[in-house]
PDB file of N, CA and C in Angstrom:
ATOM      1  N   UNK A   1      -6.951  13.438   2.063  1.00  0.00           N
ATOM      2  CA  UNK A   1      -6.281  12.991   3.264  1.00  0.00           C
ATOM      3  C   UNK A   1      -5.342  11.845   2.893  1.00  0.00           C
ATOM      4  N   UNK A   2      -4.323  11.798   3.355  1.00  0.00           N
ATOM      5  CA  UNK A   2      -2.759  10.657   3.148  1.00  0.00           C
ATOM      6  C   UNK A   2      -3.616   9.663   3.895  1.00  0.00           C
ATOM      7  N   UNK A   3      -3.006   8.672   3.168  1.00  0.00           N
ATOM      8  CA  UNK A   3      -2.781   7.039   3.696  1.00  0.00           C
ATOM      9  C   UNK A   3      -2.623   7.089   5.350  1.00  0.00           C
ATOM     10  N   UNK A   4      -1.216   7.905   5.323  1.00  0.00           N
ATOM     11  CA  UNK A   4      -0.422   7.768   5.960  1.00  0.00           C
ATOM     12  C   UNK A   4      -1.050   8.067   7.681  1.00  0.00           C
ATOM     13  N   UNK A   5      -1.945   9.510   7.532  1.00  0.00           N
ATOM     14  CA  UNK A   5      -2.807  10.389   8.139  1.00  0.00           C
ATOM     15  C   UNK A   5      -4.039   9.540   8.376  1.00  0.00           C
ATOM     16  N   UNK A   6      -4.698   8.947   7.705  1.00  0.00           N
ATOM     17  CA  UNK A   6      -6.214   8.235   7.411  1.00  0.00           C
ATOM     18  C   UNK A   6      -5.872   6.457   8.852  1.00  0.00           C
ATOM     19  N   UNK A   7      -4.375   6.130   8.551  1.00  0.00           N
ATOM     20  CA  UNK A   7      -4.439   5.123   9.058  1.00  0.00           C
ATOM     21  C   UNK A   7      -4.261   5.619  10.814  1.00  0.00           C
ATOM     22  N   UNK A   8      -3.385   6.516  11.168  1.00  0.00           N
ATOM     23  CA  UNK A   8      -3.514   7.199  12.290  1.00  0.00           C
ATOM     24  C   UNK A   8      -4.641   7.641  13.158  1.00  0.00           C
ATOM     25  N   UNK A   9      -5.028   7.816  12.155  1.00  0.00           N
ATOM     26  CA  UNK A   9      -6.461   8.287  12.432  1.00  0.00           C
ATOM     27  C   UNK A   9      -7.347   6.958  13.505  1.00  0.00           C
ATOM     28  N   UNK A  10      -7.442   6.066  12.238  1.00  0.00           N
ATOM     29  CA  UNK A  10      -8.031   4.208  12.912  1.00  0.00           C
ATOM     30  C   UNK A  10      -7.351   3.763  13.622  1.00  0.00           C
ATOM     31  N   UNK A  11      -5.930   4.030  13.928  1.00  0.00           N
ATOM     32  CA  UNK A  11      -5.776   3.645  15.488  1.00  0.00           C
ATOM     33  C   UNK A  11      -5.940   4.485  16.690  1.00  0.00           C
ATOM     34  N   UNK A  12      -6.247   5.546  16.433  1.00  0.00           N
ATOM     35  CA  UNK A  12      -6.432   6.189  17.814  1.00  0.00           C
ATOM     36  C   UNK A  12      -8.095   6.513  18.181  1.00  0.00           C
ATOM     37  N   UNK A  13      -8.871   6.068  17.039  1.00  0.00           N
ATOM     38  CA  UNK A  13     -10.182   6.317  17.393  1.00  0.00           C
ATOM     39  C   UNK A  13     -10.353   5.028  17.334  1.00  0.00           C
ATOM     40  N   UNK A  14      -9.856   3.680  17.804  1.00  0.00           N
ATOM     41  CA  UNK A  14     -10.599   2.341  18.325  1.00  0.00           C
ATOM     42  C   UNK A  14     -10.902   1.545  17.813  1.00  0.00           C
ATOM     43  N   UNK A  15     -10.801   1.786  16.066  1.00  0.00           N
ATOM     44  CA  UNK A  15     -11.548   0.981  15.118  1.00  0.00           C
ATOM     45  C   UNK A  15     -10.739   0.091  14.607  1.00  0.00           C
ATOM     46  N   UNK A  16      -9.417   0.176  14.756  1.00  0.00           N
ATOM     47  CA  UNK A  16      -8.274  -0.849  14.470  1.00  0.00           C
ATOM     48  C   UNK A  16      -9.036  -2.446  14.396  1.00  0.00           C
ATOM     49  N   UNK A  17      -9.469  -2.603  15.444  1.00  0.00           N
ATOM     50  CA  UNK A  17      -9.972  -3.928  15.723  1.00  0.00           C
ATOM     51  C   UNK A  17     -11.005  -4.943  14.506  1.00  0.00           C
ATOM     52  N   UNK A  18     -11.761  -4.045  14.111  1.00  0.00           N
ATOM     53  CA  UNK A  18     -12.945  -3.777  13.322  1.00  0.00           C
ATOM     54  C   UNK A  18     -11.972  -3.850  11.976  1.00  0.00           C
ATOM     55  N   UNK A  19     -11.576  -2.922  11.684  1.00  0.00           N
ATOM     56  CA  UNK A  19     -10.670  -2.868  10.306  1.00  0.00           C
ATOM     57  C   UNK A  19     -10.044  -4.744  10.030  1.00  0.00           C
ATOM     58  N   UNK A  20      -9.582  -4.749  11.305  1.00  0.00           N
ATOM     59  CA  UNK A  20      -8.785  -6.130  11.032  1.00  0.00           C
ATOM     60  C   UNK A  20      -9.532  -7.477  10.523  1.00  0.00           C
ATOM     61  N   UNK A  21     -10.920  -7.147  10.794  1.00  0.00           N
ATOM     62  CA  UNK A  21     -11.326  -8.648   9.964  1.00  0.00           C
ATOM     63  C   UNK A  21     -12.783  -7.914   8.984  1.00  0.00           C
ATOM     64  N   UNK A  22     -12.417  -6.805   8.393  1.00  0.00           N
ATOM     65  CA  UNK A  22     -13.055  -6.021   7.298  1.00  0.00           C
ATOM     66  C   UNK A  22     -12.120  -6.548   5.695  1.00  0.00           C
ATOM     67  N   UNK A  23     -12.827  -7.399   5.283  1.00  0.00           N
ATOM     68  CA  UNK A  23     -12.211  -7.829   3.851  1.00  0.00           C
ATOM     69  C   UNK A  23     -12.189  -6.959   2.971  1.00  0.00           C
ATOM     70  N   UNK A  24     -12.924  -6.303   3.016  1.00  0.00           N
ATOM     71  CA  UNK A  24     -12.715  -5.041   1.574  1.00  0.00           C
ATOM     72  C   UNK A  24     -11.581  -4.154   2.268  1.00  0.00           C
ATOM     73  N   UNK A  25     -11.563  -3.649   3.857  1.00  0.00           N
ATOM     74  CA  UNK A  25     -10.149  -2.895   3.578  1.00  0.00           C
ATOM     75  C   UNK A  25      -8.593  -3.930   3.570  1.00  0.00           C
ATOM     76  N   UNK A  26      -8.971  -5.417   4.248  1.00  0.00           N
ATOM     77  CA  UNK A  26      -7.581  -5.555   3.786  1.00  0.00           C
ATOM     78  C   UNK A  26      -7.234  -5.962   1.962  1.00  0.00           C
ATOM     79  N   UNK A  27      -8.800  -5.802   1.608  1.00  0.00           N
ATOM     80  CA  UNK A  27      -8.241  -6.247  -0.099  1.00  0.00           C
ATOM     81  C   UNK A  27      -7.525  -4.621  -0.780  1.00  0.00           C
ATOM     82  N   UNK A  28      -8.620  -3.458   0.495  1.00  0.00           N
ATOM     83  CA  UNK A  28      -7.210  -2.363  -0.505  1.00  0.00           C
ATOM     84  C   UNK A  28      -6.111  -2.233  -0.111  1.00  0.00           C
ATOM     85  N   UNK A  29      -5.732  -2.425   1.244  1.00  0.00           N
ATOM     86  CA  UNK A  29      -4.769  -2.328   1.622  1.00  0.00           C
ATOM     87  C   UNK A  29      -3.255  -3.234   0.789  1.00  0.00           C
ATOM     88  N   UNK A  30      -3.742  -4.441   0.990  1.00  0.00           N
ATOM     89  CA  UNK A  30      -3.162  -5.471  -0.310  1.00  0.00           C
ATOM     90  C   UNK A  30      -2.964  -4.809  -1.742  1.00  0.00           C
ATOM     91  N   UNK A  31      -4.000  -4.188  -1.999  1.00  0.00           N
ATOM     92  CA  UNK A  31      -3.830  -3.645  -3.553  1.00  0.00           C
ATOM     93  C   UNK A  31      -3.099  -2.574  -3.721  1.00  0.00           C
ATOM     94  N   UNK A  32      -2.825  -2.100  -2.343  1.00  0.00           N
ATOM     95  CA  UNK A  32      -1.579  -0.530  -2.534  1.00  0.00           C
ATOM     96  C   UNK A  32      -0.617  -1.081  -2.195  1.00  0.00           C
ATOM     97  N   UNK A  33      -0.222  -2.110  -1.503  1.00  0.00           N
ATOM     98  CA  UNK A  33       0.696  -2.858  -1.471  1.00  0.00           C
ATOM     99  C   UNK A  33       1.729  -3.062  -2.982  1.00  0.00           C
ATOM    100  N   UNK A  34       0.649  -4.407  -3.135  1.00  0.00           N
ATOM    101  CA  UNK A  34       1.077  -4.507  -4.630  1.00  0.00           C
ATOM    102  C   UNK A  34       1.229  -3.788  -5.642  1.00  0.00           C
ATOM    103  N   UNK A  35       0.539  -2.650  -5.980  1.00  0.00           N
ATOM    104  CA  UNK A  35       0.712  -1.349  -6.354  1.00  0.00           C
ATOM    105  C   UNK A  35       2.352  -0.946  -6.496  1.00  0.00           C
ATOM    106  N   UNK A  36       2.768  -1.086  -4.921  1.00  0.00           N
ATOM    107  CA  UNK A  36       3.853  -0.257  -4.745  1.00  0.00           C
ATOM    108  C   UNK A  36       4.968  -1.538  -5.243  1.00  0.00           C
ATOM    109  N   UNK A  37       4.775  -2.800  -4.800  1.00  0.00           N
ATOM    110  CA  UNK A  37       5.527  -3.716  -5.136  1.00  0.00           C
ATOM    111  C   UNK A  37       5.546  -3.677  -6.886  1.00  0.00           C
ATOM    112  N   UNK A  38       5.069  -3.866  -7.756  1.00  0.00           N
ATOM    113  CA  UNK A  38       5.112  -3.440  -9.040  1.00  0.00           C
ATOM    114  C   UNK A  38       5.440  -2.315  -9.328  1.00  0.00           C
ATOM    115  N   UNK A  39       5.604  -1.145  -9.339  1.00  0.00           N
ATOM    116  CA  UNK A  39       6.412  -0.284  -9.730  1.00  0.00           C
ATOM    117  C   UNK A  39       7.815  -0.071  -9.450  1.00  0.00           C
ATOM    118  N   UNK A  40       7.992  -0.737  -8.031  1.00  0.00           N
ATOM    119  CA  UNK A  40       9.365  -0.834  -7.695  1.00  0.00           C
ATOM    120  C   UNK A  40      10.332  -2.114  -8.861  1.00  0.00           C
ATOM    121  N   UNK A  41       9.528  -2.620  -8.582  1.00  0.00           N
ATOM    122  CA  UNK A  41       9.872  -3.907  -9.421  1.00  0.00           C
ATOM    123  C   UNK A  41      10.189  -3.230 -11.090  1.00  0.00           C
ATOM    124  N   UNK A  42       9.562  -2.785 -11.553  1.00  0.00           N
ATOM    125  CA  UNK A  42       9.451  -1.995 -13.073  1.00  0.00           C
ATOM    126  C   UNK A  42      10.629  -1.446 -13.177  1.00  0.00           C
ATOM    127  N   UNK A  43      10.772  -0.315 -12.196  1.00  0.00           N
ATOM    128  CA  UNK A  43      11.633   0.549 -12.120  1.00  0.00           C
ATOM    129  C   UNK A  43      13.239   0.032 -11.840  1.00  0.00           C
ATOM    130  N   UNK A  44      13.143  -1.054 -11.084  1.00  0.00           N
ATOM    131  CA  UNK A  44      14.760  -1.570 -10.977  1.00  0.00           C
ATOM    132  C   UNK A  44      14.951  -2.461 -12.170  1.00  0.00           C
ATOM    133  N   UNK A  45      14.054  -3.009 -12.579  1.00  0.00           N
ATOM    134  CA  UNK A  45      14.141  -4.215 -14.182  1.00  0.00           C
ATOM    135  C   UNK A  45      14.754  -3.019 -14.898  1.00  0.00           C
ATOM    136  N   UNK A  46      14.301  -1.678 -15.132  1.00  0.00           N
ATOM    137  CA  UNK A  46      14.769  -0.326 -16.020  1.00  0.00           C
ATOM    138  C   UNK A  46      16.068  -0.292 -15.836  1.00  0.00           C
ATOM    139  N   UNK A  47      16.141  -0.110 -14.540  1.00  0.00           N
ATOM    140  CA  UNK A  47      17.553   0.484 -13.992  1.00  0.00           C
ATOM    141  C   UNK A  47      18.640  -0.166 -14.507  1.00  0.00           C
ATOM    142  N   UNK A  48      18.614  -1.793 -14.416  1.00  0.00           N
ATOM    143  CA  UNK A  48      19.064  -3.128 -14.169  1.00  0.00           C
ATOM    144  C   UNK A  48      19.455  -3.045 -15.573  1.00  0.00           C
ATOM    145  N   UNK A  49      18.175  -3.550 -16.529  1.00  0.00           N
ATOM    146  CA  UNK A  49      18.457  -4.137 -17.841  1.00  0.00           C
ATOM    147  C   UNK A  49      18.245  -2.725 -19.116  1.00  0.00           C
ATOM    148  N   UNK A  50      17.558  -1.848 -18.951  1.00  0.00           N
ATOM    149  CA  UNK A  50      17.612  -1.371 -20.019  1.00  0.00           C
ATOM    150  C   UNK A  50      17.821   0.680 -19.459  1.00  0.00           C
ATOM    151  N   UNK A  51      19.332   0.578 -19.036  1.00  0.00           N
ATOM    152  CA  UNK A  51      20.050   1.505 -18.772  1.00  0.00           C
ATOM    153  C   UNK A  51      19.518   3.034 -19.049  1.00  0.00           C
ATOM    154  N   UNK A  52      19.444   2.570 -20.673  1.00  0.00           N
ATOM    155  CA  UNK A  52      19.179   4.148 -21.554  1.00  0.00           C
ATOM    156  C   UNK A  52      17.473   4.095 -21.610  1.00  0.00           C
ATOM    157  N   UNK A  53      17.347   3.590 -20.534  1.00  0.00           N
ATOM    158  CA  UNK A  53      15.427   3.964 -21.033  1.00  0.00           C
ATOM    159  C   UNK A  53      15.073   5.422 -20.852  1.00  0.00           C
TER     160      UNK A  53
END
């Protein structure tokens, strides 16, 4: 099941509330975050500085 699908899911069945002061999901949530923030980051340093990678 997607992220994308899974989070839809927790807002329409009520649990939103609950999620919001659950530390382990905002530590994954944070960690796919950053996840995504580091590869983007990788990928434009490539783009940027080393052309012919």
């Amino acid at each position: 099941m997607s992220v994308r699908l899974r989070l839809s899911l927790v807002t329409r069945t009520g649990i939103e509330e609950k999620l919001r002061n659950d530390s382990n999901f905002i530590r994954i949530v944070c960690d796919h975050i950053a996840g995504m923030t580091d590869q983007f980051a990788s990928r434009e340093y490539r783009r940027l500085y080393l052309p012919d990678y």
